[in-house]
C-alpha atoms as a PDB file:
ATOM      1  CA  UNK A   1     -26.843  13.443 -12.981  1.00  0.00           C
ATOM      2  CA  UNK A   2     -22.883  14.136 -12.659  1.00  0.00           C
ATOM      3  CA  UNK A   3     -22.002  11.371  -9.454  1.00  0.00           C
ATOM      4  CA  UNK A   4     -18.532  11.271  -7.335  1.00  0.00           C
ATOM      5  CA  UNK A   5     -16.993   8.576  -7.638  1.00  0.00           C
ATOM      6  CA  UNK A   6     -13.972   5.937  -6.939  1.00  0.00           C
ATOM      7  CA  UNK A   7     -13.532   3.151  -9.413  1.00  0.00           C
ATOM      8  CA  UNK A   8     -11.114   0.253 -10.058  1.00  0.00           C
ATOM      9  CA  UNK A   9      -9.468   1.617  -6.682  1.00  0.00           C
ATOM     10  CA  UNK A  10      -6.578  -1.473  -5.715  1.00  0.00           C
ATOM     11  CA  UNK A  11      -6.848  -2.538  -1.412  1.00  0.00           C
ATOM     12  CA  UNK A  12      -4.973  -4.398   0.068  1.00  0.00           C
ATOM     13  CA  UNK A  13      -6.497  -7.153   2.439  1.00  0.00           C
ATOM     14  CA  UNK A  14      -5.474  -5.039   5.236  1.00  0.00           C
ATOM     15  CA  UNK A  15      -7.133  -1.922   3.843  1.00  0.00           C
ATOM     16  CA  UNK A  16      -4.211  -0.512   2.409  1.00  0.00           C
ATOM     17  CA  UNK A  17      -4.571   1.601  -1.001  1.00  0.00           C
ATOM     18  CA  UNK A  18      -0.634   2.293  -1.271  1.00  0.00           C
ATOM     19  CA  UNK A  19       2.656   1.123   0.701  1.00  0.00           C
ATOM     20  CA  UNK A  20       5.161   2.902   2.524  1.00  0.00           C
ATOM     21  CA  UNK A  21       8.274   4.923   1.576  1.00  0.00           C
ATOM     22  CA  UNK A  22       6.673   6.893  -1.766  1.00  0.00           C
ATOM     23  CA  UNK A  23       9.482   7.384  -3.812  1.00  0.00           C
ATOM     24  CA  UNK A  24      10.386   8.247  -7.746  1.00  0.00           C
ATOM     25  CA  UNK A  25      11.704   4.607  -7.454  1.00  0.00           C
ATOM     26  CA  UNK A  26       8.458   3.275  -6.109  1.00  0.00           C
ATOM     27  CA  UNK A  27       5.624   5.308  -6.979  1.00  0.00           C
ATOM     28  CA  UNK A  28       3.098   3.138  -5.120  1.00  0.00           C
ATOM     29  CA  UNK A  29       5.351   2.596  -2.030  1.00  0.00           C
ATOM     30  CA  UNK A  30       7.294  -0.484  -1.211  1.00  0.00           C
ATOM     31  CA  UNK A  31       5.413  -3.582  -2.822  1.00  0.00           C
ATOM     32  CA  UNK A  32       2.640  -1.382  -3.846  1.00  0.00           C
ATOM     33  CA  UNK A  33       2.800  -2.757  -6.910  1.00  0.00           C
ATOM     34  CA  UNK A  34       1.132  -6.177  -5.613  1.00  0.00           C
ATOM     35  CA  UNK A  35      -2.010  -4.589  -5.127  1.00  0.00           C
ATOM     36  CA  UNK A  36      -2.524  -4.116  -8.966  1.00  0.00           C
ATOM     37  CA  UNK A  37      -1.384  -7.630 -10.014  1.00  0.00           C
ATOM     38  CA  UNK A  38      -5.214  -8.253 -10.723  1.00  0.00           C
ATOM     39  CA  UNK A  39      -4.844  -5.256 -13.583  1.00  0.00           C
ATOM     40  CA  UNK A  40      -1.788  -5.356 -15.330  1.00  0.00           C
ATOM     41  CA  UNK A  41      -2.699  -8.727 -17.383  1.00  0.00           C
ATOM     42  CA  UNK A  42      -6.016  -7.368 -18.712  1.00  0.00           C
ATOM     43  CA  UNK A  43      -6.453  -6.304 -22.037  1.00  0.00           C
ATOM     44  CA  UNK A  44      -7.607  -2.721 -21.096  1.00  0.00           C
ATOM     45  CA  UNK A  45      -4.285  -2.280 -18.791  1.00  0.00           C
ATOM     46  CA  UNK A  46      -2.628  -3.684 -22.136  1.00  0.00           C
ATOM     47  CA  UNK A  47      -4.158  -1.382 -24.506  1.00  0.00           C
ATOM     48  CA  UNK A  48      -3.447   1.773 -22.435  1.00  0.00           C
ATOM     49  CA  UNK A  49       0.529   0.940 -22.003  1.00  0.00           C
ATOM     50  CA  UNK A  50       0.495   0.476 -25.919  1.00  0.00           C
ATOM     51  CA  UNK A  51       0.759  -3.409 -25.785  1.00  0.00           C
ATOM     52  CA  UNK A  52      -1.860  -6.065 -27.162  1.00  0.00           C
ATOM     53  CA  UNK A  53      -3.390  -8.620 -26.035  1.00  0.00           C
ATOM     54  CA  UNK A  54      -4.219  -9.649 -22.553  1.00  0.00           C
ATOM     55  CA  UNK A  55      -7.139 -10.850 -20.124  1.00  0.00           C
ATOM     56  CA  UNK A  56     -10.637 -10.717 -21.049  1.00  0.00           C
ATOM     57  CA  UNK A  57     -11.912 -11.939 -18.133  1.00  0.00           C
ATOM     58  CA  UNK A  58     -13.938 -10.530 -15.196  1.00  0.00           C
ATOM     59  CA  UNK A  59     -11.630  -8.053 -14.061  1.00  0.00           C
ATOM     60  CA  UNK A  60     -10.935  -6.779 -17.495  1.00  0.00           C
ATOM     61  CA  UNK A  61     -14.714  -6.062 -17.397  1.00  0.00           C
ATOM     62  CA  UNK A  62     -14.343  -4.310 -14.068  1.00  0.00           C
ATOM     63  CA  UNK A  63     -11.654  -2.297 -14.774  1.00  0.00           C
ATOM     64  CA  UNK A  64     -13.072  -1.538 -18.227  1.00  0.00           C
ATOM     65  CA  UNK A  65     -16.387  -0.278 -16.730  1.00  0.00           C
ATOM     66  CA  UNK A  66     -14.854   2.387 -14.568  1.00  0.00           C
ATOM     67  CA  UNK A  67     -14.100   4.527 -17.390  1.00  0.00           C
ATOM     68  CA  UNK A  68     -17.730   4.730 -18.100  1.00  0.00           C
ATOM     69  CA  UNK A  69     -19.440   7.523 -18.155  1.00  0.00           C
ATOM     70  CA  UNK A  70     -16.342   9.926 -16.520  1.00  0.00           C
ATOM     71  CA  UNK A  71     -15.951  13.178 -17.695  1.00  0.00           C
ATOM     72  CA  UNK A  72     -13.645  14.468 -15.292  1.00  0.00           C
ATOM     73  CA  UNK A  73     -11.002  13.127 -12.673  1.00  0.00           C
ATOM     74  CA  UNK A  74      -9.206  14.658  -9.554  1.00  0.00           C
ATOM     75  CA  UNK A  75      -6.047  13.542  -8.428  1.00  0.00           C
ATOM     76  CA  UNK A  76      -3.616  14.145  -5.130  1.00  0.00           C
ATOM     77  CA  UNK A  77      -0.045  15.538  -6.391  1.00  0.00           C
ATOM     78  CA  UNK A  78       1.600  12.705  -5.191  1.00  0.00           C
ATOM     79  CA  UNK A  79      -0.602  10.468  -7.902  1.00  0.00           C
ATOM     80  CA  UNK A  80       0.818  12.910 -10.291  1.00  0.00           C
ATOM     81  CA  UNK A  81       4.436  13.209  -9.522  1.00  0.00           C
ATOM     82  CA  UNK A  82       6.965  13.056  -6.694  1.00  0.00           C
ATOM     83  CA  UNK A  83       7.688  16.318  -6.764  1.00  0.00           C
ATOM     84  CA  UNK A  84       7.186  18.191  -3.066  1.00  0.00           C
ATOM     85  CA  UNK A  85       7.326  21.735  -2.729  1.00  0.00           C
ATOM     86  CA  UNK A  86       7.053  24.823  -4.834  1.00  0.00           C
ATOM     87  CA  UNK A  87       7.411  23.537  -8.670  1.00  0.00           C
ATOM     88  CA  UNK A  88      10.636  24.601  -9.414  1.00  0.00           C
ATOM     89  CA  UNK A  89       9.513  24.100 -13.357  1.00  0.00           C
ATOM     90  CA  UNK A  90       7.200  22.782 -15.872  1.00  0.00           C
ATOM     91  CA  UNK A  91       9.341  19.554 -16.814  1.00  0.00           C
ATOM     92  CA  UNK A  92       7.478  17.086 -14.356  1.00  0.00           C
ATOM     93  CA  UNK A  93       4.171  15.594 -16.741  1.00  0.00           C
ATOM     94  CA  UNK A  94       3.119  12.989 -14.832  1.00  0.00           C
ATOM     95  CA  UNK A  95       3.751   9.310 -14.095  1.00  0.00           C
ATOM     96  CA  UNK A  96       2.507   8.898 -17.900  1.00  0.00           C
ATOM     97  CA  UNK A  97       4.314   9.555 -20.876  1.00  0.00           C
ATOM     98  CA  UNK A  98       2.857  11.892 -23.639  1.00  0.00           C
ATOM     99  CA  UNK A  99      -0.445  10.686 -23.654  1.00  0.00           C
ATOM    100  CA  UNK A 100      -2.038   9.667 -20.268  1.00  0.00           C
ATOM    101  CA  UNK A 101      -4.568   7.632 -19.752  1.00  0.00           C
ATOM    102  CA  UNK A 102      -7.385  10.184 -18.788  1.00  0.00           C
ATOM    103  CA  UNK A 103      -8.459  11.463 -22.219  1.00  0.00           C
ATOM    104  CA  UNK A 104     -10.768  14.476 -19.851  1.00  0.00           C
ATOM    105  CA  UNK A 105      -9.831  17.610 -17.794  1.00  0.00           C
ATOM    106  CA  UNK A 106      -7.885  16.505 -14.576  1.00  0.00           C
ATOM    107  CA  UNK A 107      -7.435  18.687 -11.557  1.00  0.00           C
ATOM    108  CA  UNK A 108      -4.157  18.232  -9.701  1.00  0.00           C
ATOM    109  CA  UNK A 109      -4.678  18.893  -5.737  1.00  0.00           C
ATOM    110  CA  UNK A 110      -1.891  20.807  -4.839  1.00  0.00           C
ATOM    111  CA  UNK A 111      -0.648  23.903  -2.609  1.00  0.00           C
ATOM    112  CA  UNK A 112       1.539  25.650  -5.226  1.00  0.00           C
ATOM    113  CA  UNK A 113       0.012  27.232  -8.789  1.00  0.00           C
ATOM    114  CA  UNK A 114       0.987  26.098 -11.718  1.00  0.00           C
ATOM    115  CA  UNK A 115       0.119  26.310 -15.572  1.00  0.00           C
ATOM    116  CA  UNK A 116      -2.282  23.865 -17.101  1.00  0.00           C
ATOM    117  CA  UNK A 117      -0.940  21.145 -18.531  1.00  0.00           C
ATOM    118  CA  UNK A 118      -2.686  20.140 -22.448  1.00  0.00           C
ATOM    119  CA  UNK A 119      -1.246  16.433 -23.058  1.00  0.00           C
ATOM    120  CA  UNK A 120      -1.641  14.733 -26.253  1.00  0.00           C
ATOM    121  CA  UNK A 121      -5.670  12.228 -26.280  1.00  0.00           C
ATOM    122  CA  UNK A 122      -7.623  14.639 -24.794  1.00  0.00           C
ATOM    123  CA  UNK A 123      -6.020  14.968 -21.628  1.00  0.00           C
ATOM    124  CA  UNK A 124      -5.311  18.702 -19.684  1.00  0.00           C
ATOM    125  CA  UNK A 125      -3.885  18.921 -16.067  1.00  0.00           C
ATOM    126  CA  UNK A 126      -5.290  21.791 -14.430  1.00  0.00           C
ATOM    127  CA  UNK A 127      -3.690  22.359 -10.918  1.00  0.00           C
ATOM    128  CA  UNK A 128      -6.158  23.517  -7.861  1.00  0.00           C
ATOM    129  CA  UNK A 129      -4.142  25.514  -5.419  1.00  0.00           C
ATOM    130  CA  UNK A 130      -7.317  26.355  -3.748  1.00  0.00           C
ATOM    131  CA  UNK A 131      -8.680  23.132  -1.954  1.00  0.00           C
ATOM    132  CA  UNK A 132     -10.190  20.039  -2.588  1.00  0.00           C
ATOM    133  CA  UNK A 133     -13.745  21.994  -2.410  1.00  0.00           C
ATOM    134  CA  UNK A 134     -12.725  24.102  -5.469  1.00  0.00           C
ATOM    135  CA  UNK A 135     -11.448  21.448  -7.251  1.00  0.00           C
ATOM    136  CA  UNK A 136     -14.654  19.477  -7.132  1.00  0.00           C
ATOM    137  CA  UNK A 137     -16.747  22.488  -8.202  1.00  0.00           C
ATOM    138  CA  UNK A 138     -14.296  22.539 -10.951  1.00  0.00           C
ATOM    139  CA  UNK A 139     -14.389  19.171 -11.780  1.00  0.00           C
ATOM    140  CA  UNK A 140     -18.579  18.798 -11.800  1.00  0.00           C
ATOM    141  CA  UNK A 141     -18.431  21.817 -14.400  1.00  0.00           C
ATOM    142  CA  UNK A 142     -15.955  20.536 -16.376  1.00  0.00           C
ATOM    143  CA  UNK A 143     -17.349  17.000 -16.841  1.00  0.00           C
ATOM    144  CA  UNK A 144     -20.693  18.173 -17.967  1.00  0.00           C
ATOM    145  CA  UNK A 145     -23.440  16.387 -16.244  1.00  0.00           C
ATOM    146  CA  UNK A 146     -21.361  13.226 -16.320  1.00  0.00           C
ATOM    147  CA  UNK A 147     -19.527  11.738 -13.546  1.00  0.00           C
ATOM    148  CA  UNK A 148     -16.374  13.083 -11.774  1.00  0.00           C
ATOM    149  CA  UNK A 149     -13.162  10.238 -10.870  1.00  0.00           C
ATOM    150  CA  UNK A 150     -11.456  10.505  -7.207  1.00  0.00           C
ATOM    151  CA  UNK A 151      -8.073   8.834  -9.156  1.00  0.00           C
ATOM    152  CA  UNK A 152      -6.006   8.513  -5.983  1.00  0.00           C
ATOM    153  CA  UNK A 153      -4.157   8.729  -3.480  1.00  0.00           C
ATOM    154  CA  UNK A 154      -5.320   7.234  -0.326  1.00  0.00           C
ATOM    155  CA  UNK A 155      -5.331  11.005   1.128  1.00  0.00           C
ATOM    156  CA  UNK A 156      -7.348  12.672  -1.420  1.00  0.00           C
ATOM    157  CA  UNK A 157      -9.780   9.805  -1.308  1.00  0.00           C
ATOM    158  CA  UNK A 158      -9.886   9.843   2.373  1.00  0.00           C
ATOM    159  CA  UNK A 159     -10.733  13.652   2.266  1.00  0.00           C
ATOM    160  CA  UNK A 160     -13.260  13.904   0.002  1.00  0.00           C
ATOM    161  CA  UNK A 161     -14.866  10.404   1.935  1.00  0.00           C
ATOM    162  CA  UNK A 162     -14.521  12.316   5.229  1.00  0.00           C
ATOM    163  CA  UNK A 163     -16.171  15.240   4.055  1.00  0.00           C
ATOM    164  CA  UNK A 164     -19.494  12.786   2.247  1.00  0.00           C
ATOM    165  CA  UNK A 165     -18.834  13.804  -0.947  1.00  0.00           C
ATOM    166  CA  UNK A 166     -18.392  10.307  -2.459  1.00  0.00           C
ATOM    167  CA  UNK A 167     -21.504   8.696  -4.071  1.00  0.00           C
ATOM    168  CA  UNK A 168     -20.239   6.072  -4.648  1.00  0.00           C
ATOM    169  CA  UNK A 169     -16.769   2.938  -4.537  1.00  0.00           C
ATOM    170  CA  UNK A 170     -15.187   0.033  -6.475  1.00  0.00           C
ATOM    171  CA  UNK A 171     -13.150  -1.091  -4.769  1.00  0.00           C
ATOM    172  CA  UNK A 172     -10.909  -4.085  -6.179  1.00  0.00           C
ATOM    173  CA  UNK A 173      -9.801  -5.968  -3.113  1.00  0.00           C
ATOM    174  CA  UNK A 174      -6.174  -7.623  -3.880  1.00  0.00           C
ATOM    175  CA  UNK A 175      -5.618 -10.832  -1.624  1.00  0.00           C
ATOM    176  CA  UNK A 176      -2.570  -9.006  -0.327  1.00  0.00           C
ATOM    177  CA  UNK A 177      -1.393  -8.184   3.294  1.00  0.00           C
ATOM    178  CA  UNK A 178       1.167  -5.190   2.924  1.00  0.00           C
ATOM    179  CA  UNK A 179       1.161  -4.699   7.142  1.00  0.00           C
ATOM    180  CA  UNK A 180       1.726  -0.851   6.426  1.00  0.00           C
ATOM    181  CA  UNK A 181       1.297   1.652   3.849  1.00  0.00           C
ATOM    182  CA  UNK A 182      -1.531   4.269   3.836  1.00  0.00           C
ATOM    183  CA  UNK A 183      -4.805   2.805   5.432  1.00  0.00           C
ATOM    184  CA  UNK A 184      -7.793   4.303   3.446  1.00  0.00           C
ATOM    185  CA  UNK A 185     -10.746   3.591   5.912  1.00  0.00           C
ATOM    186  CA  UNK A 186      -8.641   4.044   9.431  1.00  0.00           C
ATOM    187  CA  UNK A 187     -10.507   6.614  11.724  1.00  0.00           C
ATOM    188  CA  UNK A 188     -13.386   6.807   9.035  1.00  0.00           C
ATOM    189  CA  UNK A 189     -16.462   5.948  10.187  1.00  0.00           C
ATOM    190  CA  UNK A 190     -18.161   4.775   7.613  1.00  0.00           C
ATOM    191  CA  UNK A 191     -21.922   3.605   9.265  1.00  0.00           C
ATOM    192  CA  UNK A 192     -22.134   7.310  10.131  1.00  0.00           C
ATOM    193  CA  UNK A 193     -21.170   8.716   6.512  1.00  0.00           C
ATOM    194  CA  UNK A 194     -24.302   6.077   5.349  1.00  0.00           C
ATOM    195  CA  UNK A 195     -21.937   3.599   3.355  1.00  0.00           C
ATOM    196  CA  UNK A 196     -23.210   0.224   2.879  1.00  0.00           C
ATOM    197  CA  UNK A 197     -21.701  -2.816   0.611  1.00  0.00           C
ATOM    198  CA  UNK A 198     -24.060  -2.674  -2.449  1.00  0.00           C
ATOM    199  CA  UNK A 199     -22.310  -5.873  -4.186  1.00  0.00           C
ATOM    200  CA  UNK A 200     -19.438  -7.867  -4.389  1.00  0.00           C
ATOM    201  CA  UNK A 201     -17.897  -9.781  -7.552  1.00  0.00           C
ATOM    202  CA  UNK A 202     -15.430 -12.454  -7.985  1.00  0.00           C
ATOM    203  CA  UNK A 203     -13.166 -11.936 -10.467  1.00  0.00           C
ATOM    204  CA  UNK A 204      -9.963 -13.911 -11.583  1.00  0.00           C
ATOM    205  CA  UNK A 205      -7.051 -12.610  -9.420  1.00  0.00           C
ATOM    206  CA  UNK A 206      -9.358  -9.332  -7.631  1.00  0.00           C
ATOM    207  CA  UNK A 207     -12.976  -9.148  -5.631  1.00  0.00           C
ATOM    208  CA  UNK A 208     -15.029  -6.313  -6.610  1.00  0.00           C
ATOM    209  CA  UNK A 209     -16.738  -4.480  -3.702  1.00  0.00           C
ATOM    210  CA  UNK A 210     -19.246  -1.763  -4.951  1.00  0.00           C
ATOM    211  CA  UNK A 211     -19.727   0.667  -1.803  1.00  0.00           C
ATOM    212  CA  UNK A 212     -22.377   3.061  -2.116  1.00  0.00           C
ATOM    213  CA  UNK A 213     -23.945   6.025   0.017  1.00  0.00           C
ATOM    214  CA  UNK A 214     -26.888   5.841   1.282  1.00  0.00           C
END
């Protein structure tokens, strides 16, 4: 059965998923970097920025298993570019590079159309002008019966979280303290949406909080 979920998402101590001041420049806001210091030495992050070697630890493991089983992903436009407003063309492709690191159909949120986007490993951009709704009923078809990625941002997760549509969270907790950025659980309540800590690992440089719903 097809399952919505977040995976290998970075926090900060202070429950923030990104920092301030998004920018071409600084992608994950000011020191947003920090929160994926656990990542970039593992092998996996290695292997997918065309480098070898790397950590084989605990956290490679984590990171490794949230690619399992995902057959689709959805993503915010501002995971996907810093472009705001109306495209005004097709040369924006992402964060990326020719080949991302989805290899499966990904559906952009955003509030202007655009063409879908066929990268080179498998990946296509598809962008949902429509709502987040839509783009989850897109998402479930195209992943066939497996499960369906929440990539990012902090807003699109927050949405789809709001609305109970996430089964379930991994959450790798960075021991950072950013003091601002974009909070992902502020004003969520989430006794009431049934979420409960289902288990927590220690890896080398992250903890691993699995959140599921009840």
């Amino acid at each position: 059965m097809s399952r919505v979920k977040v995976a290998a998402f970075s926090i900060s101590l202070d429950g923030f998923g990104a920092g301030p001041r998004q920018s071409l420049e600084n992608p994950l806001g000011v020191r947003g970097t920090e929160l994926h210091h656990w990542f970039f030495p593992t092998a996996i992050f290695r292997k997918m920025t065309g480098q070898s070697g790397g950590s084989t630890g605990i956290d490679n493991d984590m990171a490794a298993q949230s690619f399992d089983n995902v057959g689709a992903w959805i993503l915010g436009r501002n995971m996907f570019g810093p472009v705001r407003g109306p495209w005004p063309d097709d040369s924006w492709k992402g964060w990326w590079g020719d080949t991302p690191p989805y290899h499966t159909p990904v559906f952009v949120l955003t509030h202007h159309a655009r063409a879908p986007l066929a990268m080179k490993g498998g990946t296509t951009f598809y962008f949902v002008s429509d709502g987040a709704d839509s783009a989850l009923k897109q998402a479930k078809v195209a992943a066939q019966g497996k499960d369906v990625r929440i990539g990012g941002g902090v807003a699109t997760i927050r949405e789809y979280l709001a609305a109970g549509q996430i089964d379930e969270m991994h959450l790798a907790m960075s021991p950072v303290l950013l003091g601002e950025g974009e909070s992902l659980f502020a004003g969520i309540n989430s006794q009431q949406l049934g979420l409960k800590v289902a288990r927590s690992v220690a890896g080398e440089n992250a903890t691993h909080v699995f959140i599921e719903r009840g």
